[in-house]
Every structure is written in structure tokens, then in C-alpha cells.
C-alpha atoms as a PDB file:
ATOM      1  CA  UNK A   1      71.582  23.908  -3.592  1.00  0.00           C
ATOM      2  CA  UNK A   2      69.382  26.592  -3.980  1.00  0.00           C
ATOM      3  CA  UNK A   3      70.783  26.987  -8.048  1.00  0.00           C
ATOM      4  CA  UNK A   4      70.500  23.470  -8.783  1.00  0.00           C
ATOM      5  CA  UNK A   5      66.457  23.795  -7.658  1.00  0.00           C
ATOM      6  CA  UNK A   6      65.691  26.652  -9.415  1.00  0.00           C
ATOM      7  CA  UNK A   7      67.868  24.869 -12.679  1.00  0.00           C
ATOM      8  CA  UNK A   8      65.380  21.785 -12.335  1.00  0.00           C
ATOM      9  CA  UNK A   9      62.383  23.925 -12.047  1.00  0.00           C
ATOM     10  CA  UNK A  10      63.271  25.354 -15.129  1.00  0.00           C
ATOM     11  CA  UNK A  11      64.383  22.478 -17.156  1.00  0.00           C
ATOM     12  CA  UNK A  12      61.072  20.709 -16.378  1.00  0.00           C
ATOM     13  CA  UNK A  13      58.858  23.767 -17.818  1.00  0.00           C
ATOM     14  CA  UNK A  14      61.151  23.662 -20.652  1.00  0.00           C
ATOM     15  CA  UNK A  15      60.738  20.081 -20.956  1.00  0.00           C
ATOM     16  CA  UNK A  16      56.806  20.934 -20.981  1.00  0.00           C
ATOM     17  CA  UNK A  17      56.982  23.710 -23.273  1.00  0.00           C
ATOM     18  CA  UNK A  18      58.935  21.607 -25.432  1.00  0.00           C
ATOM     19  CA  UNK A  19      56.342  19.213 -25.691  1.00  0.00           C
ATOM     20  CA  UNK A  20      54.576  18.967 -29.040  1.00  0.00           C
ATOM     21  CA  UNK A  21      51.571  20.334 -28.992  1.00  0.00           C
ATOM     22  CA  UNK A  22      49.703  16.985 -30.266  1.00  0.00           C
ATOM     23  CA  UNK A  23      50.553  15.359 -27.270  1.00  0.00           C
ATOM     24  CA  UNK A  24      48.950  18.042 -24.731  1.00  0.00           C
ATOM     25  CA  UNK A  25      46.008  17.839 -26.928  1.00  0.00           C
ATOM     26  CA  UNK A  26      45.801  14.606 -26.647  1.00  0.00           C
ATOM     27  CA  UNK A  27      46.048  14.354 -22.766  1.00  0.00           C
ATOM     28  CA  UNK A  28      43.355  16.647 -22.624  1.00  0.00           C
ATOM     29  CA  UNK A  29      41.114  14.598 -24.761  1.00  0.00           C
ATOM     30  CA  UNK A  30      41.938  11.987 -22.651  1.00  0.00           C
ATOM     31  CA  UNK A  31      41.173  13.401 -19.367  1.00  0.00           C
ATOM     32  CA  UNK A  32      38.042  15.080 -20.938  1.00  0.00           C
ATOM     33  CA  UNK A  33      36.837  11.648 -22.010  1.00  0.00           C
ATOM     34  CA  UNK A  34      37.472  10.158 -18.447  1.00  0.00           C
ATOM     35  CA  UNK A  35      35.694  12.660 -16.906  1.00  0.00           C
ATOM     36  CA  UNK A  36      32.729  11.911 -19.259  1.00  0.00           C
ATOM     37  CA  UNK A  37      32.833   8.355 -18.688  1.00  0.00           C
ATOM     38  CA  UNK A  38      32.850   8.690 -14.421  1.00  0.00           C
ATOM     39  CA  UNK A  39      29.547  11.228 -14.846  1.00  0.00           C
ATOM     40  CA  UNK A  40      28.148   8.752 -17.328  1.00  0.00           C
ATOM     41  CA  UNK A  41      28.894   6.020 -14.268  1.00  0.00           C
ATOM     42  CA  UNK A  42      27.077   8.174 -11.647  1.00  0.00           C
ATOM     43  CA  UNK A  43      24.776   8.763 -13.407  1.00  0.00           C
ATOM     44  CA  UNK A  44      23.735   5.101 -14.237  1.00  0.00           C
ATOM     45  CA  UNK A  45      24.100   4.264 -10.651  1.00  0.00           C
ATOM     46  CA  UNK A  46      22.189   7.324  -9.504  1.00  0.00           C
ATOM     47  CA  UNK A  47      18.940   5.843 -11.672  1.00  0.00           C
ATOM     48  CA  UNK A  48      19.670   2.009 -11.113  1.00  0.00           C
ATOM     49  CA  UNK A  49      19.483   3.234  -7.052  1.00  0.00           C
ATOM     50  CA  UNK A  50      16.588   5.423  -7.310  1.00  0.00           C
ATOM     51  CA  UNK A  51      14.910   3.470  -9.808  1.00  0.00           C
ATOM     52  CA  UNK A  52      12.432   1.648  -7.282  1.00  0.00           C
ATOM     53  CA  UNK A  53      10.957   4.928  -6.162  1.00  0.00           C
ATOM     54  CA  UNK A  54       9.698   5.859  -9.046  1.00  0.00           C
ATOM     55  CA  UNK A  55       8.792   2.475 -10.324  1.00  0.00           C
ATOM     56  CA  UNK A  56       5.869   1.413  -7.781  1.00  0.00           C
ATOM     57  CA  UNK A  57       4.427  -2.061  -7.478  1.00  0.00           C
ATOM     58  CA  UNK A  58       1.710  -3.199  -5.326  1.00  0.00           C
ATOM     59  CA  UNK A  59       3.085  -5.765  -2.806  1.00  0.00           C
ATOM     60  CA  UNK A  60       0.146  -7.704  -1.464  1.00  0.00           C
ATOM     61  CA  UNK A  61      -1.240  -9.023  -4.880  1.00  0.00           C
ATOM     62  CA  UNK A  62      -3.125 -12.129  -3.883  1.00  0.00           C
ATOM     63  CA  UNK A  63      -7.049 -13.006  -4.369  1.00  0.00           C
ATOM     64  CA  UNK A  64      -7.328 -14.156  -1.203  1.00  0.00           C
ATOM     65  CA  UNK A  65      -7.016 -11.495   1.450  1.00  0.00           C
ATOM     66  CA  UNK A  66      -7.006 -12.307   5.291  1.00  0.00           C
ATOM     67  CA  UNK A  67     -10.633 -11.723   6.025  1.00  0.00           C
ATOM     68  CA  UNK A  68     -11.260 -14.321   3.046  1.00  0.00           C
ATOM     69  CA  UNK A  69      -8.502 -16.501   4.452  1.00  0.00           C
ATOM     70  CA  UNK A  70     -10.143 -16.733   8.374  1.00  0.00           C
ATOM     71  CA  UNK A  71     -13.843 -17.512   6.462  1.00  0.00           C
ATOM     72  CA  UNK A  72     -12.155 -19.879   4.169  1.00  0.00           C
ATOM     73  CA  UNK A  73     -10.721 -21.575   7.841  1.00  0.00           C
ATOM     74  CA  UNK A  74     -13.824 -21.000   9.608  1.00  0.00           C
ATOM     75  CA  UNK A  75     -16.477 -22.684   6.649  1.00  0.00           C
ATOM     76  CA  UNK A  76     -13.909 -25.275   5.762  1.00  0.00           C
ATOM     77  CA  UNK A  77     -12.360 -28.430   6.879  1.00  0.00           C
ATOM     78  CA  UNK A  78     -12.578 -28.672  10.777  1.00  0.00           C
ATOM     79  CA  UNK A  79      -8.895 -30.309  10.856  1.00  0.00           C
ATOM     80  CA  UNK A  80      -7.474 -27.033   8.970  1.00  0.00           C
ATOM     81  CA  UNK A  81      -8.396 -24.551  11.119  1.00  0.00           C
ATOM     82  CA  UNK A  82      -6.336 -26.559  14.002  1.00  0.00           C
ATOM     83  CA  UNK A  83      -3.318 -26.518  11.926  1.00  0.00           C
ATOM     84  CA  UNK A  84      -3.221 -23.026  11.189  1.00  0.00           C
ATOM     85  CA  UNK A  85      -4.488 -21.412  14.262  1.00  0.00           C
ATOM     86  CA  UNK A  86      -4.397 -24.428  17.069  1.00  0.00           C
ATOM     87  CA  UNK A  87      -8.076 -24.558  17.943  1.00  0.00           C
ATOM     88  CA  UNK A  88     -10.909 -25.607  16.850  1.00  0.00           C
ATOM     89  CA  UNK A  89     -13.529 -23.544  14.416  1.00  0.00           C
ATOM     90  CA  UNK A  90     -16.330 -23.816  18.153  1.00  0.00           C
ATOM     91  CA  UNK A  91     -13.303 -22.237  20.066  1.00  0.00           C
ATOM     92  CA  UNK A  92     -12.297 -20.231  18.178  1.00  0.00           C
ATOM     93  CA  UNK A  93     -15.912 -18.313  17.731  1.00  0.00           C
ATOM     94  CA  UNK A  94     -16.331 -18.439  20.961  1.00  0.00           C
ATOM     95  CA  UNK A  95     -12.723 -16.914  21.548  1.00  0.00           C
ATOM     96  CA  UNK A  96     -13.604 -14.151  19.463  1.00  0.00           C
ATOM     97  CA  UNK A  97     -17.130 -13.935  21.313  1.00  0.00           C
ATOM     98  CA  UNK A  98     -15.839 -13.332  24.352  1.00  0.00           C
ATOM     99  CA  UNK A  99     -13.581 -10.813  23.010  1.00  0.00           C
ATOM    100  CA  UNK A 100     -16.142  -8.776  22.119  1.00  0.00           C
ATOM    101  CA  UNK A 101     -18.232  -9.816  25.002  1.00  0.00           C
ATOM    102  CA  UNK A 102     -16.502  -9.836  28.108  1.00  0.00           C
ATOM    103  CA  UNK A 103     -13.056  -7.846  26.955  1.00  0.00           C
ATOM    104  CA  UNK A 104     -14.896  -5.038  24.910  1.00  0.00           C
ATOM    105  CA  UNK A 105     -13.069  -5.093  22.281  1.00  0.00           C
ATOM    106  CA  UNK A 106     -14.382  -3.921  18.511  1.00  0.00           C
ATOM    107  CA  UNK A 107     -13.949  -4.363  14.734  1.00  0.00           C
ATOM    108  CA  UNK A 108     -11.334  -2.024  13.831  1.00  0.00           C
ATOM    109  CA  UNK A 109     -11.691   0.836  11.262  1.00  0.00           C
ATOM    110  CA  UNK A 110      -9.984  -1.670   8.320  1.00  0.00           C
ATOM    111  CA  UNK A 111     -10.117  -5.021  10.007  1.00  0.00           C
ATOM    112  CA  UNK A 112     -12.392  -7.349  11.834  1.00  0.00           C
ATOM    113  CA  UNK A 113     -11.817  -8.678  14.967  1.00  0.00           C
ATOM    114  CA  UNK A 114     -11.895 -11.987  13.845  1.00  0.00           C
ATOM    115  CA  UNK A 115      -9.295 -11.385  11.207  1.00  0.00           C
ATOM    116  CA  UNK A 116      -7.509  -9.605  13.959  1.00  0.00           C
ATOM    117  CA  UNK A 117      -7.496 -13.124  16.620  1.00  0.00           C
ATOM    118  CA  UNK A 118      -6.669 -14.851  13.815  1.00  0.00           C
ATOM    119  CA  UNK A 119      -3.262 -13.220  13.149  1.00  0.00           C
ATOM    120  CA  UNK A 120      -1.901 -13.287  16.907  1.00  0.00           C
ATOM    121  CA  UNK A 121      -3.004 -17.185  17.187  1.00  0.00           C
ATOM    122  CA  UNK A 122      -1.044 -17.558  13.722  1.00  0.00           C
ATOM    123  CA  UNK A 123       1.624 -16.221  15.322  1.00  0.00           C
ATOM    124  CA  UNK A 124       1.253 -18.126  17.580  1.00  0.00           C
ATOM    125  CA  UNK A 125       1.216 -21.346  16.429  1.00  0.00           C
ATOM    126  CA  UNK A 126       3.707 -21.105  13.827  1.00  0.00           C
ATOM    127  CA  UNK A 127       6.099 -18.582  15.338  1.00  0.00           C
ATOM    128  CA  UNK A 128       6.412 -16.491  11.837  1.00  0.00           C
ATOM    129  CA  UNK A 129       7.892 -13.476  11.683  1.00  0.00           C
ATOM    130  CA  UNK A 130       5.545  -9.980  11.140  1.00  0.00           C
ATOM    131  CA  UNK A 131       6.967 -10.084   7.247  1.00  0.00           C
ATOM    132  CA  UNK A 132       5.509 -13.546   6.806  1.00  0.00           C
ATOM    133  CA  UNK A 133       2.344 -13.246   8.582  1.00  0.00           C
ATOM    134  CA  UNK A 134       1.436  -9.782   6.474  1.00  0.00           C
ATOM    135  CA  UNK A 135       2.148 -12.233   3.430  1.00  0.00           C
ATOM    136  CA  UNK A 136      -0.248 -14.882   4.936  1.00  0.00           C
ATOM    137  CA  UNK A 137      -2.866 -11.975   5.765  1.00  0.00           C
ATOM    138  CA  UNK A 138      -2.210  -9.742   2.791  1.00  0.00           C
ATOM    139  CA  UNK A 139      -1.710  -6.541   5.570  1.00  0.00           C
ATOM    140  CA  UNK A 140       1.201  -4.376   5.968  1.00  0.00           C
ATOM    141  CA  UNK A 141       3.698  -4.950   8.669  1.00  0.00           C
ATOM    142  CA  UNK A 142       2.513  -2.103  10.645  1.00  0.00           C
ATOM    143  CA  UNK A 143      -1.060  -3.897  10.961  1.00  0.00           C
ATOM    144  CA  UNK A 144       0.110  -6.941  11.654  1.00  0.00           C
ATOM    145  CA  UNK A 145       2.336  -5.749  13.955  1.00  0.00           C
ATOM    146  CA  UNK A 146      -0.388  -3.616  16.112  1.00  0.00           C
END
């Protein structure tokens, strides 16, 4: 058993040896190429992934930020203001009165208190999610969030 092994073993690297040497030359090209072409893949994928790192845009683009929005709500129609935040533009000043008044509470470093009881009665009302109402607001979902 042991001969006929050792017979095989040796007619296959005779078989190889015996192979012209265009052939192996061409294998190798072949592999080499292959090789090329997966690293060329990688590498495409690599920048495609990574590409939005590098490639920064500003999220929050619109001319009308939240602060503008609430004064927009609070100088405009007196229906709109009870769409958007369910009172009217007297309760709602005096909402964020006694806020300030009564609860102690303060502008913030970046945003206004106003601004700030504007968001959670938006919330509120419409029962948006954080993503949605930092759209409406033009804030980060952190801030809105807070």
C-alpha cells in the first residue's frame, strides 16, 4: 500500500514537472492578477466606507433657526401657535414667566428658555421623535434631548 502511495506521489510531481512551462506562467499571472483585483476591491470599499468622515457637511442648514421659529410663533398668527405648541401666545408667556419666576430656572449658555419650553410642548403636542424635533429647532439631538 505503502509503494503504490509513494508511486502516486511521484507520478503527480512528474506530472507537474512535466508541465510546460507556459502554463505555470500563466497560472501565476493569473493568480497575481486576482490578487490585484481583490486589493483593488478593498480598497474601493475601504474609501466608499470611510468616505463620509472625511467629507463633512453641515446638517442643520436652514434660515430659520429655533429661536427665530418660537418669535415667528409668538409675533404671528394667534391660531398657529396653538397648533404647534397647544396654547395660546398669553399662556404660553406666562408659562415661560413663571418658569423663570417661580421655578428659577435661566436662559441657558446657547439657548433661551423660551426656545427651550417651546421644544418639550412640541413634543408634546405632536409626539415627534428627538431626530425630528432637532430638524424643527435646527439643534442637535443631544440639546433637544436635555
Amino acid at each position: 500500500m505503502c509503494d503504490r502511495l509513494s508511486v502516486r506521489a511521484s507520478s503527480l510531481d512528474n506530472y507537474t514537472l512535466s508541465m510546460p512551462h507556459t502554463r505555470l506562467k500563466l497560472r501565476r499571472e493569473q493568480l497575481v492578477i486576482a490578487a490585484a483585483y481583490l486589493i483593488n476591491v478593498v480598497g474601493v470599499a475601504t474609501q466608499l466606507y470611510s468616505s463620509p468622515l472625511y467629507w463633512k457637511q453641515p446638517y442643520h442648514t436652514s434660515k430659520l433657526t429655533g429661536a427665530e421659529w418660537v418669535k415667528e410663533l409668538i409675533n404671528g398668527h394667534h391660531d398657529r401657535i396653538w397648533t404647534e405648541l397647544g396654547m395660546r401666545v398669553h399662556v404660553f408667556l406666562a408659562f415661560v414667566h413663571e418658569l423663570r419666576v417661580v421655578c428659577g430656572l435661566e436662559d441657558g449658555k446657547y439657548m433661551k428658555l423660551d426656545e427651550q419650553a417651546a421644544i418639550f410642548l412640541y413634543m408634546c403636542v405632536t409626539g415627534l421623535s428627538v431626530r425630528h424635533v432637532g430638524e424643527r429647532f435646527q439643534r442637535s439631538n443631544d440639546s433637544v434631548s436635555k
